[in-house]
Protein backbone atom coordinates (compact mmCIF):
# COMPACT_ATOMS: atom_id res chain seq x y z
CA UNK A 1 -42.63 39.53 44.15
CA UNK A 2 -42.65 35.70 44.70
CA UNK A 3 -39.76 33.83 46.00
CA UNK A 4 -39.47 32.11 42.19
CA UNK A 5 -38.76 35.50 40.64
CA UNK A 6 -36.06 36.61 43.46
CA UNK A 7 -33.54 34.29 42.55
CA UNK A 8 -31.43 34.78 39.65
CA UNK A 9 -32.19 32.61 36.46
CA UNK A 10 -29.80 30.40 34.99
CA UNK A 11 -30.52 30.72 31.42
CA UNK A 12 -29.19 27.98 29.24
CA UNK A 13 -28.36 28.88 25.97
CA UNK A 14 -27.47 26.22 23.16
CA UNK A 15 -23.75 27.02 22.98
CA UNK A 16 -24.08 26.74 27.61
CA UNK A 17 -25.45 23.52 26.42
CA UNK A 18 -23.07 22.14 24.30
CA UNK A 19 -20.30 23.08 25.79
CA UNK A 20 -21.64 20.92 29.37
CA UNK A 21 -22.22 17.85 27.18
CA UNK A 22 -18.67 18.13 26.06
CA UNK A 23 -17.31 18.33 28.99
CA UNK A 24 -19.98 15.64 30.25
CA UNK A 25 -18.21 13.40 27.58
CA UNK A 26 -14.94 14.25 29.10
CA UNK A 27 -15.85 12.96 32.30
CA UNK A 28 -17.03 9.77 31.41
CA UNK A 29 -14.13 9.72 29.68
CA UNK A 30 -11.37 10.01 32.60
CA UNK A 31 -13.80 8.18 35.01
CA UNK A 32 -14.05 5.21 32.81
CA UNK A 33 -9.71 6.00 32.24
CA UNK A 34 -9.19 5.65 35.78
CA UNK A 35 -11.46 3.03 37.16
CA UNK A 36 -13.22 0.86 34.48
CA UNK A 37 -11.46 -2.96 34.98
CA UNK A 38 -8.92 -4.12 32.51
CA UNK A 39 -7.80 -7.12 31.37
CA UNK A 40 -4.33 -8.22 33.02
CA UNK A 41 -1.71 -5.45 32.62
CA UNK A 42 0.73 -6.11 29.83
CA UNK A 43 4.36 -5.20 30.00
CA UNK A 44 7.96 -4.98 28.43
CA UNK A 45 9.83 -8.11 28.64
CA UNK A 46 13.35 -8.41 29.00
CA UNK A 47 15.43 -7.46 25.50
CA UNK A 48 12.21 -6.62 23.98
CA UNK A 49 12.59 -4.04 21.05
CA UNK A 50 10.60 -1.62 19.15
CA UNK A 51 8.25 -3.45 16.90
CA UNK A 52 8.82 -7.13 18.84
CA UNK A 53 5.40 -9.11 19.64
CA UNK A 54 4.41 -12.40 21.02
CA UNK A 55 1.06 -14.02 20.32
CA UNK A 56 -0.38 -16.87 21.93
CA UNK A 57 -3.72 -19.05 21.64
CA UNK A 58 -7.08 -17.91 23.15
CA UNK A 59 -10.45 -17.44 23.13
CA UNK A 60 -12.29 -13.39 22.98
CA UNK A 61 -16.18 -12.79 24.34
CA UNK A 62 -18.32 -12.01 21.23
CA UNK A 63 -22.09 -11.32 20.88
CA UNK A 64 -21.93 -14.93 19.56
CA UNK A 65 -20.16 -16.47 22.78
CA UNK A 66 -15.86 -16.94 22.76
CA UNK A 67 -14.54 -17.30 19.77
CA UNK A 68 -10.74 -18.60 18.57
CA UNK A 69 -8.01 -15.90 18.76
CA UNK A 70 -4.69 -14.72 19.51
CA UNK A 71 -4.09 -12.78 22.05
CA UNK A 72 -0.41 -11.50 22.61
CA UNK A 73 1.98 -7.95 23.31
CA UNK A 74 3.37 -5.69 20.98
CA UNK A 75 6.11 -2.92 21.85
CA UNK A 76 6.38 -0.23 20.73
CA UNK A 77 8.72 3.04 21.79
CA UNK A 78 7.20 5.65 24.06
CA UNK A 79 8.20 8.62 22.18
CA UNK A 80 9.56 8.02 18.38
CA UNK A 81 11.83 10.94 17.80
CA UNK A 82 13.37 10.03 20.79
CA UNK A 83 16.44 7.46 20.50
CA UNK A 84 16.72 7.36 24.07
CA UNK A 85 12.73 7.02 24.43
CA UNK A 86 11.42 4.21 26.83
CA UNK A 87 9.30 1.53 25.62
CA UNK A 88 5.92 0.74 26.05
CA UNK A 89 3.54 -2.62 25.40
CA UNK A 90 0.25 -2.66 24.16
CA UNK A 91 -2.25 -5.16 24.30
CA UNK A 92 -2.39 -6.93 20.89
CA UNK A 93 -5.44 -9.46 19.99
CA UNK A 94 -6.03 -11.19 16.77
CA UNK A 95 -9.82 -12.12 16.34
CA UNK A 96 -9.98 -15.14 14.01
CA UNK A 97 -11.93 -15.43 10.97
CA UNK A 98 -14.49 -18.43 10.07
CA UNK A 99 -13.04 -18.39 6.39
CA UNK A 100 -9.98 -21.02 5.72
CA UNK A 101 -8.55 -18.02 3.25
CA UNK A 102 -9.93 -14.89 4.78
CA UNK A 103 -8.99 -11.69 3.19
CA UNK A 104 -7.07 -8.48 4.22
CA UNK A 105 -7.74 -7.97 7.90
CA UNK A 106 -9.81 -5.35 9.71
CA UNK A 107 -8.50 -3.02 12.09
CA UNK A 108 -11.11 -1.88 14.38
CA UNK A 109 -10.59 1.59 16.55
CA UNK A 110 -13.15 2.61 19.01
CA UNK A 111 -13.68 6.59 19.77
CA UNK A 112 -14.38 8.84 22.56
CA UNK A 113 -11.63 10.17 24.86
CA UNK A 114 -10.41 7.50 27.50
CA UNK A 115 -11.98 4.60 25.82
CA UNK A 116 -10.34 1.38 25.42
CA UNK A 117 -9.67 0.14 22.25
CA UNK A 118 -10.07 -3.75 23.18
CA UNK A 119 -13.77 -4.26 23.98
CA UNK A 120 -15.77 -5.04 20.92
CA UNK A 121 -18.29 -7.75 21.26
CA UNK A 122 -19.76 -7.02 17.66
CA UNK A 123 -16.13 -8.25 15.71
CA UNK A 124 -18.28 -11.31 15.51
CA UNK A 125 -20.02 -9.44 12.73
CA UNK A 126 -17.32 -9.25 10.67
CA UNK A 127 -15.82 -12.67 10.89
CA UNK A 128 -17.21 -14.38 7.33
CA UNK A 129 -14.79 -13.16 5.63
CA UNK A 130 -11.78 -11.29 7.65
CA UNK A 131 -9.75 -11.44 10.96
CA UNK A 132 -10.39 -8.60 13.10
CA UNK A 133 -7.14 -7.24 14.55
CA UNK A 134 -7.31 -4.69 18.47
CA UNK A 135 -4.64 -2.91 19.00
CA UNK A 136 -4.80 -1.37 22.28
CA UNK A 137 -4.11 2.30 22.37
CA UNK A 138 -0.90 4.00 24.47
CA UNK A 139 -2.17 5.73 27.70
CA UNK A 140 -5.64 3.71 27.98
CA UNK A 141 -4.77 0.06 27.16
CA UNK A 142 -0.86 -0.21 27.81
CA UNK A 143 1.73 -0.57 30.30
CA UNK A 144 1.88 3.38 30.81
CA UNK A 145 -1.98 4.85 31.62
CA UNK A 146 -2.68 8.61 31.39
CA UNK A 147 -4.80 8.48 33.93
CA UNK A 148 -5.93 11.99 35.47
CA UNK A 149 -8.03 11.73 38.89
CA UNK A 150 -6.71 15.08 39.29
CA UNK A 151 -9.04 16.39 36.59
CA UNK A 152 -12.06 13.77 37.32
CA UNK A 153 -12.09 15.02 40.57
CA UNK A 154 -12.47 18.45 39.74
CA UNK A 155 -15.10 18.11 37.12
CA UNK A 156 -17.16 16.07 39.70
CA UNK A 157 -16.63 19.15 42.25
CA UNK A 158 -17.55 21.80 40.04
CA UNK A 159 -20.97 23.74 40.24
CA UNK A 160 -20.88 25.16 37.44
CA UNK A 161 -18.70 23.93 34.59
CA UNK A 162 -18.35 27.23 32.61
CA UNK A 163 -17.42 29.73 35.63
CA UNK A 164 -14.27 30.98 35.31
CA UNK A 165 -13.39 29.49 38.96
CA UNK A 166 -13.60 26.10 37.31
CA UNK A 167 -11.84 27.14 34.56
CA UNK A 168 -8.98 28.00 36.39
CA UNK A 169 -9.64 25.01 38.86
CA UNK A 170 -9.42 22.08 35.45
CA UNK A 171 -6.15 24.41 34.14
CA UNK A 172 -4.26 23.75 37.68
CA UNK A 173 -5.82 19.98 37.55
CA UNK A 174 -4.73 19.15 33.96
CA UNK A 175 -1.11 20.77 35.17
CA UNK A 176 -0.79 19.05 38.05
CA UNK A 177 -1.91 15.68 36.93
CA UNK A 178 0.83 16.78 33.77
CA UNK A 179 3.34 17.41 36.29
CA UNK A 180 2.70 14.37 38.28
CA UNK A 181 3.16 12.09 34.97
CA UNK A 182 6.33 13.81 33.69
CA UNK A 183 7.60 13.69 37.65
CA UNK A 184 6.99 9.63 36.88
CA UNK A 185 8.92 9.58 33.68
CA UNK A 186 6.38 9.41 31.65
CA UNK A 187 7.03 11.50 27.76
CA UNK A 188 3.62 13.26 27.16
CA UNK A 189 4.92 14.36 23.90
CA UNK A 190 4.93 10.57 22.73
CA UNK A 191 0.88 10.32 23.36
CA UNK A 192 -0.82 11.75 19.94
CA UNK A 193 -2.94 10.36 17.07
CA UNK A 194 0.59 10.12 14.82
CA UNK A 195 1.96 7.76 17.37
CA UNK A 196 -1.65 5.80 17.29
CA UNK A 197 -1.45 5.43 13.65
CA UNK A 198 2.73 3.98 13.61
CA UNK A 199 1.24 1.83 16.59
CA UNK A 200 -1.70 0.63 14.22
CA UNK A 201 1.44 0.33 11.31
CA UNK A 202 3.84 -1.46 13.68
CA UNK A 203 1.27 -3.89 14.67
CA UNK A 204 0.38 -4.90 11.14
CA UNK A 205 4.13 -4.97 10.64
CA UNK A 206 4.83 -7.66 13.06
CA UNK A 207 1.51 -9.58 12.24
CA UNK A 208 2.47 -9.50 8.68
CA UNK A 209 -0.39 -8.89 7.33
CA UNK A 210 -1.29 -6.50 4.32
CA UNK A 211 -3.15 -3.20 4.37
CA UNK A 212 -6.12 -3.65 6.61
CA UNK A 213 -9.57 -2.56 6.28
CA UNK A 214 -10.63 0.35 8.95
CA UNK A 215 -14.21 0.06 10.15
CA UNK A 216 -16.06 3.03 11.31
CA UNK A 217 -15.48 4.84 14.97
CA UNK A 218 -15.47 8.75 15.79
CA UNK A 219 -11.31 8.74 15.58
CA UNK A 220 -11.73 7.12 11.91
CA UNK A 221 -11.49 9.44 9.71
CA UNK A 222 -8.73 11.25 11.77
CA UNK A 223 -6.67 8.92 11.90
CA UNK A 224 -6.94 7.55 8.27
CA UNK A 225 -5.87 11.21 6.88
CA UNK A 226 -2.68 10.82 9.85
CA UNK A 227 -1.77 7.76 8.08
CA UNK A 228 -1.97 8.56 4.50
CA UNK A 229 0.27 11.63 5.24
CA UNK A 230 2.56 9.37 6.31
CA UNK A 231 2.49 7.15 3.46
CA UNK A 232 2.50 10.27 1.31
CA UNK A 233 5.67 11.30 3.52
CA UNK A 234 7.33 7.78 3.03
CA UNK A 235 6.78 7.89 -0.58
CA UNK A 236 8.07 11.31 -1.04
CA UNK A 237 11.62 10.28 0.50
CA UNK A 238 11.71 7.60 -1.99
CA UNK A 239 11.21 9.66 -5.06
CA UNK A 240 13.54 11.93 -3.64
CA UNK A 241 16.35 9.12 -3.11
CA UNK A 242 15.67 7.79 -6.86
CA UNK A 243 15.77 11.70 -8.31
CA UNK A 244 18.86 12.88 -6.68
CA UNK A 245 22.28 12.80 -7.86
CA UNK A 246 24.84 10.34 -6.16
CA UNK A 247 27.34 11.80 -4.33
């Protein structure tokens, strides 16, 4: 018996396979979250409100060099079924198109968990014809950051990701970094896709513009069916208002 055969073989099966490039995915994810470098850190000005935004002049990095924009803040509440909810500001830029009378706008959204949604080089693309609108996303691009190096740390630690030692070891991290967070004030129940998509509808709000366009990115299609149930939603309390009886 050779020394290859006495040790124990590590068989990797498809669904062993998968399941480490998920979690591979995840920490890219919270590594980029916690230490890629942002543009300067936006915040809440003094009697901002829900839905306020300022916009100024500049210029944003395209394949085809800097092109004219406007760059600016939107804010937006923390947690929406909370009165008493903090606010938050999210970056806000406004990429501008080469047309004099461009149409309905596009509103780009990038995918992948941790990713920020205000890098995208390739908006130069779409410029012929449309503005192309970032909105950055709570707890990546915003004034409060969900950032977990108590999870990235144990992912980078872990020998094997699908022992039940690390499984228990990322349950403690994603509690303690959740623990840490809450201890800071921060609402984790205000950080889902809904709250994305009334970000996405507050910004076009405040921009005034009409119903954008949304280009395609792995959170696409998720986040268009969030939004038409909300339209659906909206439009159902109308009907309701015209059908029932005054009081």
């Amino acid at each position: 018996m050779n020394a290859t055969t006495d040790q124990p073989r590590r068989i990797f099966t498809r669904a062993r396979i998968a399941a480490l490039a998920v979690i591979a995915v995840l920490v890219v994810g919270l590594a980029y979250l916690r230490f890629a470098p942002g543009d300067d850190p936006v915040s809440v000005w003094s009697g901002a409100k829900p839905g306020d935004v300022k916009m100024r002049a500049c210029t944003y990095s395209t394949e085809q060099g800097d092109l004219p924009a406007d760059c600016g803040t939107l804010v937006v509440p923390e947690n929406r079924a909370d009165r008493r909810s903090r606010l938050l500001a999210l970056p806000v830029t406004r990429i501008r198109s080469r047309s004099a009378h461009p149409r309905e706008p596009i509103f780009r959204l990038e995918g992948g968990p941790g990713l920020s949604n205000m890098t995208f080089p390739q908006a130069s693309r779409y410029l012929d014809e449309r503005d192309v609108v970032l909105v950055g996303y709570r707890g990546v691009d915003g004034s409060s950051r969900l950032d977990c190096p108590e999870v990235t740390s144990v992912l980078k630690r872990s020998p094997d990701f699908l022992a039940a030692s690390s499984e228990r070891a990322r349950v403690k991290a994603f509690e303690a970094c959740a623990d840490r967070l809450q201890g800071d004030g921060v609402d984790l129940a205000g950080y889902t896709l809904a709250h994305r998509v009334d970000d996405f509808e507050a910004a076009r709000t405040a921009l005034q513009v009409a119903e954008p366009e949304i280009r395609r990115a792995v959170t696409k299609r998720v986040l268009k069916l969030n939004t038409a149930s909300r339209r659906i939603s909206r439009l159902a309390k109308k009907v309701n208002s015209l059908t029932s009886p005054s009081p």
